[in-house]
PDB file of N, CA and C in Angstrom:
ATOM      1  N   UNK A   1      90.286  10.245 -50.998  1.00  0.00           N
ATOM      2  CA  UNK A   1      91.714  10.435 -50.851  1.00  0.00           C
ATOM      3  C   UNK A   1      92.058  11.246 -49.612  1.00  0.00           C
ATOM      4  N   UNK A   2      90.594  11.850 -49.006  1.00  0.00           N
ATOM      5  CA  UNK A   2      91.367  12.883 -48.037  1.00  0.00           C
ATOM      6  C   UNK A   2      90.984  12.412 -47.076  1.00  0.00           C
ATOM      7  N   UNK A   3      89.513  11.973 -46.827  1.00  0.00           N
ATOM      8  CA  UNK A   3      88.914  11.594 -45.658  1.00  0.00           C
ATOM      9  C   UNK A   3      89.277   9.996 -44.950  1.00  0.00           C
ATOM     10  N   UNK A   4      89.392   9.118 -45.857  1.00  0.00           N
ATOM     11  CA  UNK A   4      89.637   7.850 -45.288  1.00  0.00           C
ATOM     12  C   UNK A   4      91.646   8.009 -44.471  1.00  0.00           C
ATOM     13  N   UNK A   5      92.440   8.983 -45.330  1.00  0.00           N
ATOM     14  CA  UNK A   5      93.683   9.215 -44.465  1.00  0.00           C
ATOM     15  C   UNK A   5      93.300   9.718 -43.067  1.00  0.00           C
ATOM     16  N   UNK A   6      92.402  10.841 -42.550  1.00  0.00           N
ATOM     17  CA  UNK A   6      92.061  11.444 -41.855  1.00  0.00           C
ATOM     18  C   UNK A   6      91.773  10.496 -40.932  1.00  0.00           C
ATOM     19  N   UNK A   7      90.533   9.780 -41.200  1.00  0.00           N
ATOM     20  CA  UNK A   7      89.755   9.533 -40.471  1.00  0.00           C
ATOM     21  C   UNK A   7      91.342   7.583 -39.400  1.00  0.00           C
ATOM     22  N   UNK A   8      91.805   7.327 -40.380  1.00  0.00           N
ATOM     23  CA  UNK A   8      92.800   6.118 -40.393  1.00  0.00           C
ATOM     24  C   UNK A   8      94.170   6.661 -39.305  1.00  0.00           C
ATOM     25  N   UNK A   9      94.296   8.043 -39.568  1.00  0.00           N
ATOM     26  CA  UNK A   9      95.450   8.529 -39.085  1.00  0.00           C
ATOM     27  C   UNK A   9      95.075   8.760 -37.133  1.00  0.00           C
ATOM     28  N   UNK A  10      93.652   9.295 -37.493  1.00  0.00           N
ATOM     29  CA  UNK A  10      93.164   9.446 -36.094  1.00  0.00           C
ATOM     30  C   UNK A  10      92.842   8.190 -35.352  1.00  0.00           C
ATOM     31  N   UNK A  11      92.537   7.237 -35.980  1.00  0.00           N
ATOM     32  CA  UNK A  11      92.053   5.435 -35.707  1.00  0.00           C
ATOM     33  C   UNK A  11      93.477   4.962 -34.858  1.00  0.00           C
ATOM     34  N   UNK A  12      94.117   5.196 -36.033  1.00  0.00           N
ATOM     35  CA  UNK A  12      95.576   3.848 -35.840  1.00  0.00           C
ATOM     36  C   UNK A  12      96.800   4.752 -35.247  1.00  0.00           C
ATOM     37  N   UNK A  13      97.030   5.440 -35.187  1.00  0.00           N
ATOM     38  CA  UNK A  13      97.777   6.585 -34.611  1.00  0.00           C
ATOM     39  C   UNK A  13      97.273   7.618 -33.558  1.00  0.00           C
ATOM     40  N   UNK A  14      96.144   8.299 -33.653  1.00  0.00           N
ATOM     41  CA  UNK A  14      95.755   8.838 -32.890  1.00  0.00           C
ATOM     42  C   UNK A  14      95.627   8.375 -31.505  1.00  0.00           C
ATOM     43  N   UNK A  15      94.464   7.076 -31.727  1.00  0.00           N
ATOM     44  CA  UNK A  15      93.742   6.458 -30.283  1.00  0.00           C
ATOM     45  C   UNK A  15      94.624   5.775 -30.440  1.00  0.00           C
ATOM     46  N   UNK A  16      94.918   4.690 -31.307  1.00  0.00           N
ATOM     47  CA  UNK A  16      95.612   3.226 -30.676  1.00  0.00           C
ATOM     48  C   UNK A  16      97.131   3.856 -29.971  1.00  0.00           C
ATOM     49  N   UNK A  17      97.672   4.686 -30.549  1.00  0.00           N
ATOM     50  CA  UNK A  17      99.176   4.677 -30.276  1.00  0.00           C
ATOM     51  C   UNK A  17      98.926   5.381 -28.964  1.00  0.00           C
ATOM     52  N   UNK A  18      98.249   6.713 -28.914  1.00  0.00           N
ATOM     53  CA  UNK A  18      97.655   7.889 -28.184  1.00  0.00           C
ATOM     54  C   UNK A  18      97.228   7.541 -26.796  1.00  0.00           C
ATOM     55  N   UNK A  19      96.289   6.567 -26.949  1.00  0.00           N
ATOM     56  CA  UNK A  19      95.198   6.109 -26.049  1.00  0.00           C
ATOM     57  C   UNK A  19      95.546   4.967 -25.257  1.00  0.00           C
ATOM     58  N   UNK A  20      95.830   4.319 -26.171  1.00  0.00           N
ATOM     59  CA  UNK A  20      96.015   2.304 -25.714  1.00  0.00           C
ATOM     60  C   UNK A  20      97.036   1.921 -24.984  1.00  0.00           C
ATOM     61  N   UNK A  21      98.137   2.805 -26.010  1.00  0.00           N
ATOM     62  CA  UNK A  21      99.752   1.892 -25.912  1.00  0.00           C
ATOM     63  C   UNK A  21     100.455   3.415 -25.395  1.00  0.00           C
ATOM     64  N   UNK A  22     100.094   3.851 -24.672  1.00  0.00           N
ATOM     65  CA  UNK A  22     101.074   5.526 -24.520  1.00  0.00           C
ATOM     66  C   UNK A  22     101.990   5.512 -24.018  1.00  0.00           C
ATOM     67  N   UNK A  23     102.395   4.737 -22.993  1.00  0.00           N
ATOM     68  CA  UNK A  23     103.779   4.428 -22.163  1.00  0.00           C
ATOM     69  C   UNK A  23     104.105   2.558 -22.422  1.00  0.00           C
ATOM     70  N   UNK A  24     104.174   2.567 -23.772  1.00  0.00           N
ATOM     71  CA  UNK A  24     104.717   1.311 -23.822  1.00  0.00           C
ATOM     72  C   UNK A  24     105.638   0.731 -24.328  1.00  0.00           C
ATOM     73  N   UNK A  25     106.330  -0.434 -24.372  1.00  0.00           N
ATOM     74  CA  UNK A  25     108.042  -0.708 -24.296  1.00  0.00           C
ATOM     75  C   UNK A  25     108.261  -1.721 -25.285  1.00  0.00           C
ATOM     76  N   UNK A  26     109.113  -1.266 -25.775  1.00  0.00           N
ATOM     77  CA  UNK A  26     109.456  -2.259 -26.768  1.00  0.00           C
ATOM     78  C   UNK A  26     108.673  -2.097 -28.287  1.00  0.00           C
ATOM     79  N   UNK A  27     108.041  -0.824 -28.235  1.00  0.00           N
ATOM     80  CA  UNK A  27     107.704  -0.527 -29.903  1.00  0.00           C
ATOM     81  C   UNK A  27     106.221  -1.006 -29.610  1.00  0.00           C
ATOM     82  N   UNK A  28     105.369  -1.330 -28.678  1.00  0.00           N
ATOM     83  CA  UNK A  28     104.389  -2.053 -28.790  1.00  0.00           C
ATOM     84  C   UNK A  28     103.477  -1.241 -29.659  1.00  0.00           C
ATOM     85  N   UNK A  29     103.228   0.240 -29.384  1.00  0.00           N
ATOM     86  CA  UNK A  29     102.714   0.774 -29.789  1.00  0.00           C
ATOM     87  C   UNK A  29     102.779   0.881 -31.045  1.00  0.00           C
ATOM     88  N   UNK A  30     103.419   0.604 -31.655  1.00  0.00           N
ATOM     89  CA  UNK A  30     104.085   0.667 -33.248  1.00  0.00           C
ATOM     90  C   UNK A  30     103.634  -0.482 -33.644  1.00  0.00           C
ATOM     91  N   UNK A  31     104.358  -1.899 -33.255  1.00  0.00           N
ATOM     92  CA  UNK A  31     103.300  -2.785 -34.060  1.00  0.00           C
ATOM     93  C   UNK A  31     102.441  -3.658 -33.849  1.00  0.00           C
ATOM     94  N   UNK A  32     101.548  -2.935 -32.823  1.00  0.00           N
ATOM     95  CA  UNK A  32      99.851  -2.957 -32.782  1.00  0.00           C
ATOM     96  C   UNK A  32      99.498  -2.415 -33.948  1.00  0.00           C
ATOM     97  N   UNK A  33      99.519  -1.421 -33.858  1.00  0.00           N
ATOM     98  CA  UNK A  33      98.867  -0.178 -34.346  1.00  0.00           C
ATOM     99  C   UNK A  33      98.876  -0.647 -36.069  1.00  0.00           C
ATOM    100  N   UNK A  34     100.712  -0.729 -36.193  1.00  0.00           N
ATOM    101  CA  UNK A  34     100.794  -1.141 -37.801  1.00  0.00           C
ATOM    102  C   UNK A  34     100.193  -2.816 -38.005  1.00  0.00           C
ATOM    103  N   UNK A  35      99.928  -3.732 -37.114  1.00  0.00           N
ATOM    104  CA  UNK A  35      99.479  -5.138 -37.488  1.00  0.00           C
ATOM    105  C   UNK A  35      98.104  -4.498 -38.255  1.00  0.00           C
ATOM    106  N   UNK A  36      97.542  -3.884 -37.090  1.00  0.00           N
ATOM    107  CA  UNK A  36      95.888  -3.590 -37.321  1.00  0.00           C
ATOM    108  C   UNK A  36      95.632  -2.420 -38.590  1.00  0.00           C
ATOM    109  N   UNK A  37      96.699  -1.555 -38.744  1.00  0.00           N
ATOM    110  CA  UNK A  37      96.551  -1.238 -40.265  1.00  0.00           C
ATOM    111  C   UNK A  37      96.672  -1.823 -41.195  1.00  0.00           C
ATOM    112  N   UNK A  38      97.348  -3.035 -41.470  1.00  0.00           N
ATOM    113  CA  UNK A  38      97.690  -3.566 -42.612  1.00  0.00           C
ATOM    114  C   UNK A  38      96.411  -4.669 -42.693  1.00  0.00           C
ATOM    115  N   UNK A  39      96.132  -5.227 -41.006  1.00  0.00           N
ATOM    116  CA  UNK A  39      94.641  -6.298 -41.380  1.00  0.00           C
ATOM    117  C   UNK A  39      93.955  -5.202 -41.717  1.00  0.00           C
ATOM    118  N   UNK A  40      93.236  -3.876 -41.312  1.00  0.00           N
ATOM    119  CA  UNK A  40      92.397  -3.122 -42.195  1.00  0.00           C
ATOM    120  C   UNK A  40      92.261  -3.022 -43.527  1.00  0.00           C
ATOM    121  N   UNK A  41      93.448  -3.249 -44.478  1.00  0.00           N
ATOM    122  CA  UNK A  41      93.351  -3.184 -45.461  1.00  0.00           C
ATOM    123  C   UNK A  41      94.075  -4.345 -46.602  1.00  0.00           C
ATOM    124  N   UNK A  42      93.895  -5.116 -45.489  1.00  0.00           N
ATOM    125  CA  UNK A  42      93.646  -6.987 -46.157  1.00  0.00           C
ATOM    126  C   UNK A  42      92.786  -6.922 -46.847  1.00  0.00           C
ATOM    127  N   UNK A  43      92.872  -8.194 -48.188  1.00  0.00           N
ATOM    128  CA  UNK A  43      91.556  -8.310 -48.769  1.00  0.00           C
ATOM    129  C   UNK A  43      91.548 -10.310 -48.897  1.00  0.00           C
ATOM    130  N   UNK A  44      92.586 -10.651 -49.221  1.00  0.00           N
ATOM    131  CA  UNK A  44      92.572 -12.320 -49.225  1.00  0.00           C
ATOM    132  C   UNK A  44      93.708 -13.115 -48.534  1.00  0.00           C
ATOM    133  N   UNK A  45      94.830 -12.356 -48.678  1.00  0.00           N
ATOM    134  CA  UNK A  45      96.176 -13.134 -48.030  1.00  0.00           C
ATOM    135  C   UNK A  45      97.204 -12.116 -47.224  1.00  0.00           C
ATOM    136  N   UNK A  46      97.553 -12.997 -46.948  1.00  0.00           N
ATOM    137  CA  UNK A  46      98.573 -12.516 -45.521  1.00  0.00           C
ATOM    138  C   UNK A  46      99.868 -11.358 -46.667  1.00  0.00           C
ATOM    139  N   UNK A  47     100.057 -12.306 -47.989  1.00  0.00           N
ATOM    140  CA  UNK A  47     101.038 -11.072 -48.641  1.00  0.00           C
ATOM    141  C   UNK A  47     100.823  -9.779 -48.805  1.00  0.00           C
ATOM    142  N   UNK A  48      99.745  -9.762 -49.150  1.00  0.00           N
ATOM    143  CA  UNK A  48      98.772  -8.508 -49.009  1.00  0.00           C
ATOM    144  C   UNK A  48      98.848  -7.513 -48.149  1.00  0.00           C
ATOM    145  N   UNK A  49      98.820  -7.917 -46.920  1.00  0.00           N
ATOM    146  CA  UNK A  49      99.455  -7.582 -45.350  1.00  0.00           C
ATOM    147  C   UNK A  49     100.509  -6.290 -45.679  1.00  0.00           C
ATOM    148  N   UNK A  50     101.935  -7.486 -45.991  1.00  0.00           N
ATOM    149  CA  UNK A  50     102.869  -6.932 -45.910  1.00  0.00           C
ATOM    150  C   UNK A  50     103.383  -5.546 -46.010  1.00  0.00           C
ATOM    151  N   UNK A  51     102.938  -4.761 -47.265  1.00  0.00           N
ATOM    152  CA  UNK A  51     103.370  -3.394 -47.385  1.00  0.00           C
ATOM    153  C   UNK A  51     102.456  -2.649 -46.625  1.00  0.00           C
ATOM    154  N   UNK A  52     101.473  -2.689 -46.335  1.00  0.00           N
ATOM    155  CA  UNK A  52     100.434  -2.214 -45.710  1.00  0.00           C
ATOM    156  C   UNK A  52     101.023  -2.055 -44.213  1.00  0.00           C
ATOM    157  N   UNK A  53     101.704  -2.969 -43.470  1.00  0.00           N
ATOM    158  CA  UNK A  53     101.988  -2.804 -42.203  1.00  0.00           C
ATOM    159  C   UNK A  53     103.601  -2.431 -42.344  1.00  0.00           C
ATOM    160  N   UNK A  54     104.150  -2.347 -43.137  1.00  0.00           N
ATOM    161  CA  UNK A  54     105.798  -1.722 -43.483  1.00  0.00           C
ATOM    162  C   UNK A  54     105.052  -0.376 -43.330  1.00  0.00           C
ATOM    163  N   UNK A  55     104.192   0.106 -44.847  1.00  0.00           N
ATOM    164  CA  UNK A  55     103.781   1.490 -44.566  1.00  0.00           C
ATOM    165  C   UNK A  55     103.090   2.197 -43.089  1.00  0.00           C
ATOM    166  N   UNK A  56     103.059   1.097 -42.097  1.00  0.00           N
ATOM    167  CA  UNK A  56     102.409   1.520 -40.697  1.00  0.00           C
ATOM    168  C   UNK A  56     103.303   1.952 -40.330  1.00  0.00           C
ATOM    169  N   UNK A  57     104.253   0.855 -40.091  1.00  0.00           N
ATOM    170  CA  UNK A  57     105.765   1.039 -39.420  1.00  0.00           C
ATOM    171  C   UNK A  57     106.218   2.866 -39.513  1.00  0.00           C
ATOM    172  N   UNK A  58     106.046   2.857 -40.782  1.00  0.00           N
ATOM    173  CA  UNK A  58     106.889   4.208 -41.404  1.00  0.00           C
ATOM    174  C   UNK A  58     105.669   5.345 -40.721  1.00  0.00           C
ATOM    175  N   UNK A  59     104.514   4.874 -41.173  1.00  0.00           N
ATOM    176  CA  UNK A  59     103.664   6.445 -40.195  1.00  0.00           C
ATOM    177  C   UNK A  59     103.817   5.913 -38.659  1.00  0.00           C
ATOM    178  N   UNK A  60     103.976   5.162 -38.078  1.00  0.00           N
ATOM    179  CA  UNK A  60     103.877   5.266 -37.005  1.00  0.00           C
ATOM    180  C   UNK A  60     105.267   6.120 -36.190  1.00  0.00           C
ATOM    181  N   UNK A  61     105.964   5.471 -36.836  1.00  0.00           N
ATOM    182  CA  UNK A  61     107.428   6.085 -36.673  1.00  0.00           C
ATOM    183  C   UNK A  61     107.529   7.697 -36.237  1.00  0.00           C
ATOM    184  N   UNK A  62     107.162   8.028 -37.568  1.00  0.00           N
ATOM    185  CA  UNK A  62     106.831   9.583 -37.979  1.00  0.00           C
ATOM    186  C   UNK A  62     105.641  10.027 -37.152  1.00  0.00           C
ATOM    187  N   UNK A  63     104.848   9.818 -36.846  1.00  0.00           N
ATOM    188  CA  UNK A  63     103.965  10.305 -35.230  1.00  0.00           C
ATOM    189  C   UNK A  63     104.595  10.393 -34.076  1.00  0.00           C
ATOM    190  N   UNK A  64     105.902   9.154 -33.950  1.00  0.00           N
ATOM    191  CA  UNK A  64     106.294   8.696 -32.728  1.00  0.00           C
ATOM    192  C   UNK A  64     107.509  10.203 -32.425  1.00  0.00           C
ATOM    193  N   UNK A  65     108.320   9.822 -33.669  1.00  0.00           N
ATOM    194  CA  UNK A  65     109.031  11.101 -33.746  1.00  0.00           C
ATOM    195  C   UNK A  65     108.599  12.381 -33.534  1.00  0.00           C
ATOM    196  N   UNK A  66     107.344  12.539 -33.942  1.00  0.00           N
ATOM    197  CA  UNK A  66     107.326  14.028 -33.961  1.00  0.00           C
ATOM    198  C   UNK A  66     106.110  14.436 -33.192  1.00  0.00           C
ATOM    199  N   UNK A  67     105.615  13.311 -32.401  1.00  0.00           N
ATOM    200  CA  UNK A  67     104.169  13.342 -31.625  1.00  0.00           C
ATOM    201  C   UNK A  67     103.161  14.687 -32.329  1.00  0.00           C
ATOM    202  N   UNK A  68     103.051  14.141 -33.439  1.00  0.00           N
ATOM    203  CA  UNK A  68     102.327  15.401 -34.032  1.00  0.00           C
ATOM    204  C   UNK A  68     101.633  14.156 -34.995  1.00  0.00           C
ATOM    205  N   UNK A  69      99.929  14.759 -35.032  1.00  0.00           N
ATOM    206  CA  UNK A  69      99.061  13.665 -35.957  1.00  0.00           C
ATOM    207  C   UNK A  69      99.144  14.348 -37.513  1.00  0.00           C
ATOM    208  N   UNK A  70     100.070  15.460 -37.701  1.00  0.00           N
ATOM    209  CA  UNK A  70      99.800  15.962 -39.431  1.00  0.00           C
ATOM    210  C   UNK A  70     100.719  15.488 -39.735  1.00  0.00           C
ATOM    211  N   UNK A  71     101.731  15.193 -39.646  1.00  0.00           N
ATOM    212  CA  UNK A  71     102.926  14.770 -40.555  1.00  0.00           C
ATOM    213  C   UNK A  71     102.782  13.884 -41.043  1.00  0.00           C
ATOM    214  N   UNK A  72     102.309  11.969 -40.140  1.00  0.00           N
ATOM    215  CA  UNK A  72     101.928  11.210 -40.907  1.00  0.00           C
ATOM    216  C   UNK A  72     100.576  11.236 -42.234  1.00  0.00           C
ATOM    217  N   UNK A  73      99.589  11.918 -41.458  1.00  0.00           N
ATOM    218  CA  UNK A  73      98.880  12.507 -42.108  1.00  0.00           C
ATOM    219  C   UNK A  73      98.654  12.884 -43.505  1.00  0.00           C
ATOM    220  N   UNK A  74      99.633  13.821 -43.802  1.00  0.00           N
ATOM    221  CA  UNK A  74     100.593  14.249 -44.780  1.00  0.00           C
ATOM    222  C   UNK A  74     101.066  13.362 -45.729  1.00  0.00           C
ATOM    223  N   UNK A  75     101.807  12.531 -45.141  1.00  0.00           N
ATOM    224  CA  UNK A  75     102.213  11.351 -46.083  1.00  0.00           C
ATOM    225  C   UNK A  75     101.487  10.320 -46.515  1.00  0.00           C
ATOM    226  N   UNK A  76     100.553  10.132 -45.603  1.00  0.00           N
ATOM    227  CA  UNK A  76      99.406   9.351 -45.724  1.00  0.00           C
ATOM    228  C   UNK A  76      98.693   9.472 -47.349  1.00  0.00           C
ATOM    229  N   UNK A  77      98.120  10.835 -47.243  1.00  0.00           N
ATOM    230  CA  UNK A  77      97.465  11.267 -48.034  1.00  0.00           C
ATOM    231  C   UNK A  77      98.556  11.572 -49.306  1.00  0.00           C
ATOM    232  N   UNK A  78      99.348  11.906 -49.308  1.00  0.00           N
ATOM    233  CA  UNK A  78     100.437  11.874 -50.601  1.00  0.00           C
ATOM    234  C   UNK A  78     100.623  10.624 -51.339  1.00  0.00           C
ATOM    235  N   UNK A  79     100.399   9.429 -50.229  1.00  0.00           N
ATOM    236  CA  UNK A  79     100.800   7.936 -50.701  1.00  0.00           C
ATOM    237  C   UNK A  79      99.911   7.845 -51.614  1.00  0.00           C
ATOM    238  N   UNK A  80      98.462   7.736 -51.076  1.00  0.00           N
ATOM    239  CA  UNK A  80      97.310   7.711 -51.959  1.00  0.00           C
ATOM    240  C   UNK A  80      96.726   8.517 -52.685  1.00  0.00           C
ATOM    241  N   UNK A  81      97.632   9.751 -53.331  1.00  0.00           N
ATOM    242  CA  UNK A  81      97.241  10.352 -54.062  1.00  0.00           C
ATOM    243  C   UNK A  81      98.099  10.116 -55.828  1.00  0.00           C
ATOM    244  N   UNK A  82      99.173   9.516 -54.896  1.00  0.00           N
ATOM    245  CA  UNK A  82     100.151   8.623 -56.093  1.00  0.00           C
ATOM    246  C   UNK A  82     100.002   7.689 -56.622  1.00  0.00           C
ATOM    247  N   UNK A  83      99.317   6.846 -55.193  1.00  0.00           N
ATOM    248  CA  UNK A  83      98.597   5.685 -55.571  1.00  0.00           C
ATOM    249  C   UNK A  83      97.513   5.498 -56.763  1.00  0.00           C
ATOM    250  N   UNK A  84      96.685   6.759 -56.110  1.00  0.00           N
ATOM    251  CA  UNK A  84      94.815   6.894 -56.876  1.00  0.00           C
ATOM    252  C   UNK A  84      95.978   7.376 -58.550  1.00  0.00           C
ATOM    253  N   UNK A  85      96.627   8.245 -58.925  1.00  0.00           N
ATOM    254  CA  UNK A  85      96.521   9.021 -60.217  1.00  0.00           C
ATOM    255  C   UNK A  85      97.253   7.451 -60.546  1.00  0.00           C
ATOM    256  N   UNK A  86      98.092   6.452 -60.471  1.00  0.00           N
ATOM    257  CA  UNK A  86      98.601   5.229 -60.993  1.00  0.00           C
ATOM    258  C   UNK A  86      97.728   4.322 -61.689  1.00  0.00           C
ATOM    259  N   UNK A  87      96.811   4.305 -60.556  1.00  0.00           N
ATOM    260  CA  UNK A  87      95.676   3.587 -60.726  1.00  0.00           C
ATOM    261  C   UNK A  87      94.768   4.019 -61.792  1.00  0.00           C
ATOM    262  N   UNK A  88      94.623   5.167 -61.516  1.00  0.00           N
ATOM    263  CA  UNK A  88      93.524   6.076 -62.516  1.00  0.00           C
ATOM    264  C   UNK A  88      94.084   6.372 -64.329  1.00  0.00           C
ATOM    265  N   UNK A  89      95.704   5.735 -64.369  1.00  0.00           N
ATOM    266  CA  UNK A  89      96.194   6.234 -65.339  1.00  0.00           C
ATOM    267  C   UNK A  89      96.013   4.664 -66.461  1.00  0.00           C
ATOM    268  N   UNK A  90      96.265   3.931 -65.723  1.00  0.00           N
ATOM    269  CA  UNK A  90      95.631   2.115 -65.564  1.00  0.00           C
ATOM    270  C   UNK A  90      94.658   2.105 -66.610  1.00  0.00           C
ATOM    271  N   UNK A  91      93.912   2.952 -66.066  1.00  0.00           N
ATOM    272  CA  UNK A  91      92.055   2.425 -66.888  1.00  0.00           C
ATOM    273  C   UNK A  91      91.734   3.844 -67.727  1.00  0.00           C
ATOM    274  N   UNK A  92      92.198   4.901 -67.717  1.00  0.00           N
ATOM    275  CA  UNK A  92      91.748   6.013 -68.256  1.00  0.00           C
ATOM    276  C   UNK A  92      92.966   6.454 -69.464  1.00  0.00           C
ATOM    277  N   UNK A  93      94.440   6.300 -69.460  1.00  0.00           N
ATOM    278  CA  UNK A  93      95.265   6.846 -70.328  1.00  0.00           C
ATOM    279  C   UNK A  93      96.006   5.044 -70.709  1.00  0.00           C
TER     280      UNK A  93
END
């Protein structure tokens, strides 16, 4: 829950937005960055995609805004901590 945000926030935000796309026009940096998060965490179909690269949109945003890598960060790890106890409540309660 802590390390795969970390390590994703520095990947897809950090370098790609940081590194790749730093002076670029038209949002490029945004949805690169969010295409290639949401194929990261594809598993069979393109619907699948969808929230996955909405939720890019929204951290990328929030980096872009605040050129700071904790905030998305932050939310990152909140998503999937809501996510994991949902999940965990699924099969255990």
């Amino acid at each position: 829950m802590l390390l795969a945000p970390f390590l994703e926030e520095l990947f897809f935000r950090g370098i790609i937005m940081k590194t790749y796309f730093k002076n670029s026009n038209f949002g490029l940096d945004i949805l690169i960055s969010s295409l290639l998060f949401g194929l990261a965490h594809s598993h069979n179909n393109f619907i699948e995609v969808i929230p996955y690269i909405a939720f890019g949109i929204g951290l990328s945003l929030t980096f872009r805004i605040t050129k700071k890598l904790q905030y998305p960060l932050i939310i990152h790890i909140i998503n999937n901590v809501i996510s994991s106890r949902e999940l965990l409540s699924l099969y255990f309660f």
